[in-house]
N, C-alpha and C. Protein backbone atom coordinates (compact mmCIF):
# COMPACT_ATOMS: atom_id res chain seq x y z
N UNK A 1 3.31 4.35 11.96
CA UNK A 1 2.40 3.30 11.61
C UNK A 1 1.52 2.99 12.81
N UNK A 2 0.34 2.81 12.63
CA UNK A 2 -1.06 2.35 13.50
C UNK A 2 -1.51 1.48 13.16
N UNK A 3 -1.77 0.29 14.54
CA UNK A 3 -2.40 -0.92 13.90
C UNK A 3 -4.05 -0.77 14.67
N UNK A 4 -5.07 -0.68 13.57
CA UNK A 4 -5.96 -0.26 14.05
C UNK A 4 -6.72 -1.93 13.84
N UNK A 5 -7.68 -2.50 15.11
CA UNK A 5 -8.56 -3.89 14.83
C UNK A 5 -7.07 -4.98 14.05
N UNK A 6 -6.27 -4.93 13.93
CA UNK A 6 -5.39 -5.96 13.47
C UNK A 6 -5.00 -5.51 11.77
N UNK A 7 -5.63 -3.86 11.17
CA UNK A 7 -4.92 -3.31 10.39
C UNK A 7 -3.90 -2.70 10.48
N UNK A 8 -2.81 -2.73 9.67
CA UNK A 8 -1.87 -1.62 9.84
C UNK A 8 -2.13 -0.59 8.98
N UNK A 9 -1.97 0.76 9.56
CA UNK A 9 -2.25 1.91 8.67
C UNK A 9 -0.81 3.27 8.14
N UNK A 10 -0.54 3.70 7.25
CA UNK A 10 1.03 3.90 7.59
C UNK A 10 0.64 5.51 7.32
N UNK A 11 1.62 6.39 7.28
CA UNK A 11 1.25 7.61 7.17
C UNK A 11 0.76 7.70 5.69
N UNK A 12 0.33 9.06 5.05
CA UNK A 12 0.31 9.03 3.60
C UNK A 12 1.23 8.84 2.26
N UNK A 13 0.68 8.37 1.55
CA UNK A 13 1.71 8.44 0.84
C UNK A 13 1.81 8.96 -0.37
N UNK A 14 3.16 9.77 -0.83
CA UNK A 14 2.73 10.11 -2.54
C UNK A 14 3.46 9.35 -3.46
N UNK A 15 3.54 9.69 -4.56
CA UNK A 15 3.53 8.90 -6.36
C UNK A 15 4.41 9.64 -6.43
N UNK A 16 5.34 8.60 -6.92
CA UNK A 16 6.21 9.33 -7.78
C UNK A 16 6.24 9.06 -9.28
N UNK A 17 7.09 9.64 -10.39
CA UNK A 17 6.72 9.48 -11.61
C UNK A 17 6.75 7.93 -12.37
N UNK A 18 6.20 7.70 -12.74
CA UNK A 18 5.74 6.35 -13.09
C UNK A 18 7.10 6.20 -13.98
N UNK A 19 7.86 4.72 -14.10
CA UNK A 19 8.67 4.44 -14.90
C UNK A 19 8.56 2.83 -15.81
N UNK A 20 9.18 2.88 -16.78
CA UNK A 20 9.16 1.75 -17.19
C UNK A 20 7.66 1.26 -17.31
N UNK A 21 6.48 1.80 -17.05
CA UNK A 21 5.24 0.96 -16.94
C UNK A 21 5.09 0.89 -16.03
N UNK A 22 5.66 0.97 -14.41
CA UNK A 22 5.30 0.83 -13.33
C UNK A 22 4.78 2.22 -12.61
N UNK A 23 3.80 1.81 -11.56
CA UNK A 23 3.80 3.13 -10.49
C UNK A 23 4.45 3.09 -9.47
N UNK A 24 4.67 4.23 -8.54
CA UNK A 24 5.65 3.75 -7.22
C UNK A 24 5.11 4.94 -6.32
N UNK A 25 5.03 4.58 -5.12
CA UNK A 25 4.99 5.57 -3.68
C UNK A 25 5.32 4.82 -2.67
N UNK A 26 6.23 5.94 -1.92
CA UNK A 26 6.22 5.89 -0.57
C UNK A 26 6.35 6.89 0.42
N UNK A 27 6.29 6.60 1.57
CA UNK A 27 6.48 7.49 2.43
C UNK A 27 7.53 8.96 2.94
N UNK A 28 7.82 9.20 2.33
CA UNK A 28 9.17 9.92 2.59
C UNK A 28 8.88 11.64 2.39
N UNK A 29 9.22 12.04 3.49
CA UNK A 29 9.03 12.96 3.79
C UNK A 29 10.13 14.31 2.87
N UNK A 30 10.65 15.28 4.13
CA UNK A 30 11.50 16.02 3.46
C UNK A 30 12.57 15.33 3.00
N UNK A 31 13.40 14.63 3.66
CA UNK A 31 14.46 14.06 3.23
C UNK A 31 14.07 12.45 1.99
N UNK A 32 14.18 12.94 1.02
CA UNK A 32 13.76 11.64 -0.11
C UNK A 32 14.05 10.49 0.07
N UNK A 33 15.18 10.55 0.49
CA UNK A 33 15.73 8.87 0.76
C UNK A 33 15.37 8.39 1.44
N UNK A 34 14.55 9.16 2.57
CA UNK A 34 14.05 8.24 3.97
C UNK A 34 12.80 7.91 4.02
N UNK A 35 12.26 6.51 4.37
CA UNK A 35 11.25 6.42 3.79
C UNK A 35 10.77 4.79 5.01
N UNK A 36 9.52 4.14 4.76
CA UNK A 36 9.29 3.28 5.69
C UNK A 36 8.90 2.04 4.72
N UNK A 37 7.56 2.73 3.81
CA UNK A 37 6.97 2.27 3.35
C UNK A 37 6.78 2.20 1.57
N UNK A 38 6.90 1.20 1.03
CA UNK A 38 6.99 1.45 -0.42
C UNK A 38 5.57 0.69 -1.40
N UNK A 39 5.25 1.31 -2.34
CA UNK A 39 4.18 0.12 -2.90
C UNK A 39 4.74 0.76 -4.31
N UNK A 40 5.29 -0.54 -5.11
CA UNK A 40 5.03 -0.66 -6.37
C UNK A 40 4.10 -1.37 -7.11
N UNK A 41 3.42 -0.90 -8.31
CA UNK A 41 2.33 -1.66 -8.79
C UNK A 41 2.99 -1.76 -10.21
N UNK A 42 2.74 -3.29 -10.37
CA UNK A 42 3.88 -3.83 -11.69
C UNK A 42 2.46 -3.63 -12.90
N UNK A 43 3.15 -3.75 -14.17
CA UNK A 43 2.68 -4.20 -15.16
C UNK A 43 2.07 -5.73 -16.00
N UNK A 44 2.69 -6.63 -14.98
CA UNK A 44 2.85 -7.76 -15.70
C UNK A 44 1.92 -8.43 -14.59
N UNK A 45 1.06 -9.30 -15.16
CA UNK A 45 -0.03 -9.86 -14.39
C UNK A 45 0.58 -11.32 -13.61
N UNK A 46 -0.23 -11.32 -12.11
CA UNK A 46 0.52 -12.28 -11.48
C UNK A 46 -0.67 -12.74 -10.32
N UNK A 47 -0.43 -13.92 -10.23
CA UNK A 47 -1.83 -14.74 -9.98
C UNK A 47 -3.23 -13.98 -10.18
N UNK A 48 -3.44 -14.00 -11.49
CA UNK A 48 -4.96 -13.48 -11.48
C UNK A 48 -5.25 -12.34 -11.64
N UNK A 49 -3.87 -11.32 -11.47
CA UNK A 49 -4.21 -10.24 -11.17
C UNK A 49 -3.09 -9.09 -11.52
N UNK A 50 -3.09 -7.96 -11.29
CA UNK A 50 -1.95 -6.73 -11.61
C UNK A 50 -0.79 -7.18 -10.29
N UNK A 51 0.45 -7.40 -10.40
CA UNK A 51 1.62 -8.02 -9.70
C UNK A 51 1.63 -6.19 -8.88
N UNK A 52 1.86 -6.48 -7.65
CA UNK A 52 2.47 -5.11 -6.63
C UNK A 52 3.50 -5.94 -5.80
N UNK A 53 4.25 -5.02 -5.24
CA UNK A 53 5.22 -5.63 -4.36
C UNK A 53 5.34 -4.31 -3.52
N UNK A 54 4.69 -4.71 -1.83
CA UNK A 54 5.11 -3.99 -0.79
C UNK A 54 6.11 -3.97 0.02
N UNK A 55 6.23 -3.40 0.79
CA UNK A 55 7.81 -3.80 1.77
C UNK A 55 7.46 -2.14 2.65
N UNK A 56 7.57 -2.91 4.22
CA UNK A 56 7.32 -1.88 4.67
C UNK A 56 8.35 -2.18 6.32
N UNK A 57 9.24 -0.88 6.87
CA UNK A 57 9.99 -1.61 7.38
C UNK A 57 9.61 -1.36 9.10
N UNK A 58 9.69 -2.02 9.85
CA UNK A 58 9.15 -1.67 11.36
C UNK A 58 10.15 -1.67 12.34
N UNK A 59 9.99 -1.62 13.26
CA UNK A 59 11.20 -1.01 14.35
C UNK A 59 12.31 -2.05 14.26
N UNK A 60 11.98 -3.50 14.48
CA UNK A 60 12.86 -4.43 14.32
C UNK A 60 12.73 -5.61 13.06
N UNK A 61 12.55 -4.91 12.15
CA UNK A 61 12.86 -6.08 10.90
C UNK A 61 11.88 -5.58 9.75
N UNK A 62 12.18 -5.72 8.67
CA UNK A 62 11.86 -5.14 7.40
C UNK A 62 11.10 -6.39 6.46
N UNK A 63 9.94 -6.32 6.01
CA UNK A 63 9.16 -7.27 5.22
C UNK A 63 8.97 -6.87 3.95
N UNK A 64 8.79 -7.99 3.20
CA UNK A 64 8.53 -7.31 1.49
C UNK A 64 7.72 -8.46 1.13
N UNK A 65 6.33 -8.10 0.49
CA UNK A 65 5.43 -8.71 0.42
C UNK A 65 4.74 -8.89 -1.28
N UNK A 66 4.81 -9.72 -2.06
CA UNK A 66 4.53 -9.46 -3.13
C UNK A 66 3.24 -10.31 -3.77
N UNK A 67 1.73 -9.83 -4.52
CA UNK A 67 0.83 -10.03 -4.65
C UNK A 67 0.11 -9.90 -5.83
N UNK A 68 -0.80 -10.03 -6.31
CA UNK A 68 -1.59 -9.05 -7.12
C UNK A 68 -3.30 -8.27 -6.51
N UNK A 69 -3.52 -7.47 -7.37
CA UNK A 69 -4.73 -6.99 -7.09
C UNK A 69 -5.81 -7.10 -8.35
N UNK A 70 -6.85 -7.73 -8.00
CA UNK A 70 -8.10 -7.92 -8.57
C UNK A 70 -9.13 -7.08 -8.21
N UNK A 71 -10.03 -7.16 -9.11
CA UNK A 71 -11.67 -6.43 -8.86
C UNK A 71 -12.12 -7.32 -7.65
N UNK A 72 -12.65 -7.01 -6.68
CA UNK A 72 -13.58 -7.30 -5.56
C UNK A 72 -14.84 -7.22 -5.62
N UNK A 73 -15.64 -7.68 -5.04
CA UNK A 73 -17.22 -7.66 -4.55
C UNK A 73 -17.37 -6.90 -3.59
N UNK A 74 -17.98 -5.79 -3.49
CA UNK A 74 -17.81 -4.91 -2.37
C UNK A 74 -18.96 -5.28 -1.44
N UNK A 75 -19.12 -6.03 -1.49
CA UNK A 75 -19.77 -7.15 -0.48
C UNK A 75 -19.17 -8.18 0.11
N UNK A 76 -17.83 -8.64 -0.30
CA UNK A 76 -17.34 -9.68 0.26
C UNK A 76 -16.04 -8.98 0.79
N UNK A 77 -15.54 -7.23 1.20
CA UNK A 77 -15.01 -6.86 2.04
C UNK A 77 -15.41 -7.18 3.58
N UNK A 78 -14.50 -7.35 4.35
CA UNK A 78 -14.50 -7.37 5.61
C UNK A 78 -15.03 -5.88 6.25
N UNK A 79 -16.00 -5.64 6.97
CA UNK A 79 -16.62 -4.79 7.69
C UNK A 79 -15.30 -3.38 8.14
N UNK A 80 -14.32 -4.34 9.22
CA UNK A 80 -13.34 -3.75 9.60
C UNK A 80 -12.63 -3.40 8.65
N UNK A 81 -11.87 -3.59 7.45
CA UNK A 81 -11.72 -2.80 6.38
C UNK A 81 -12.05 -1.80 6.08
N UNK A 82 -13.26 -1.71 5.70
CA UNK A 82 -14.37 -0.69 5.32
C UNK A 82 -13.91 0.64 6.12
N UNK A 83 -14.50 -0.23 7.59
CA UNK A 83 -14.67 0.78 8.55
C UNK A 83 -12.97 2.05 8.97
N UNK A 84 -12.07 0.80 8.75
CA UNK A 84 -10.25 1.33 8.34
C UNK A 84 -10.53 2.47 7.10
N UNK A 85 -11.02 2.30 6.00
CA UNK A 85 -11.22 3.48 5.11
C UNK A 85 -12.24 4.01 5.14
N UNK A 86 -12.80 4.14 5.57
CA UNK A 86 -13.80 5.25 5.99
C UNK A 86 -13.41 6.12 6.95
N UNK A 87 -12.85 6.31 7.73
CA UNK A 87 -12.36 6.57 8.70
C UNK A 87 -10.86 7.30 8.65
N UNK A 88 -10.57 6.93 7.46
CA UNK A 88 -9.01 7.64 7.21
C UNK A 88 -8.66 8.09 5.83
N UNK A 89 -10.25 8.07 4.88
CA UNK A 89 -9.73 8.49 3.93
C UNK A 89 -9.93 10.07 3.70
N UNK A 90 -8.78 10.91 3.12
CA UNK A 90 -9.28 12.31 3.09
C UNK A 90 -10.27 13.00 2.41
N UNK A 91 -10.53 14.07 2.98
CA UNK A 91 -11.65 14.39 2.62
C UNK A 91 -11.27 15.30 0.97
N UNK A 92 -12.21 15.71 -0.08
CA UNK A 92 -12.04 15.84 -1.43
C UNK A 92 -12.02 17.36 -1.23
C-alpha cells in the first residue's frame, strides 16, 4: 500500500464470482487466503446510495469501513483524486 498526497493506493485487485447479488475483490495473490484488502459492493441501498463495505488491514491494526456509492459531478472531484487515477490507472 502507497499513500500518495494523503491517498491510499493498494495493489490491484481482482473479482471474484459475484454471489448472492453481491460483488467482491481483493487482493490476494498466489496464496487465496491471503489477502490485505477487500471491497464488497452490496445490493441493498444505503444512505442514498449502493451499500459497499471496505476493510483493509495495515501493519498495526485492521479497519472496516462501510458506505455507499452515488453518481458524482465530475467537477466536484478533488483535483488530487483525479490526478491518483490518472496516474495509476492501466492502460487498455
Amino acid at each position: 500500500m502507497i499513500a500518495i498526497d494523503g491517498v491510499f493506493k493498494t495493489e490491484a485487485m481482482k473479482e471474484d464470482p459475484p454471489q448472492n447479488g453481491e460483488r467482491y475483490w481483493n487482493d490476494a495473490g498466489e496464496d487465496k487466503m491471503v489477502y490485505s484488502t477487500t471491497l464488497t459492493l452490496g445490493e441493498t441501498p444505503y444512505n442514498g446510495g449502493q451499500a459497499f463495505m471496505y476493510r483493509q488491514h495495515f501493519s498495526n491494526w485492521t479497519g472496516a469501513f462501510m458506505g455507499s456509492l452515488s453518481k458524482a459531478d465530475f467537477n466536484s472531484v478533488q483535483q488530487t483524486w483525479i490526478n491518483v487515477f490518472d496516474e495509476n490507472t492501466p492502460s487498455l
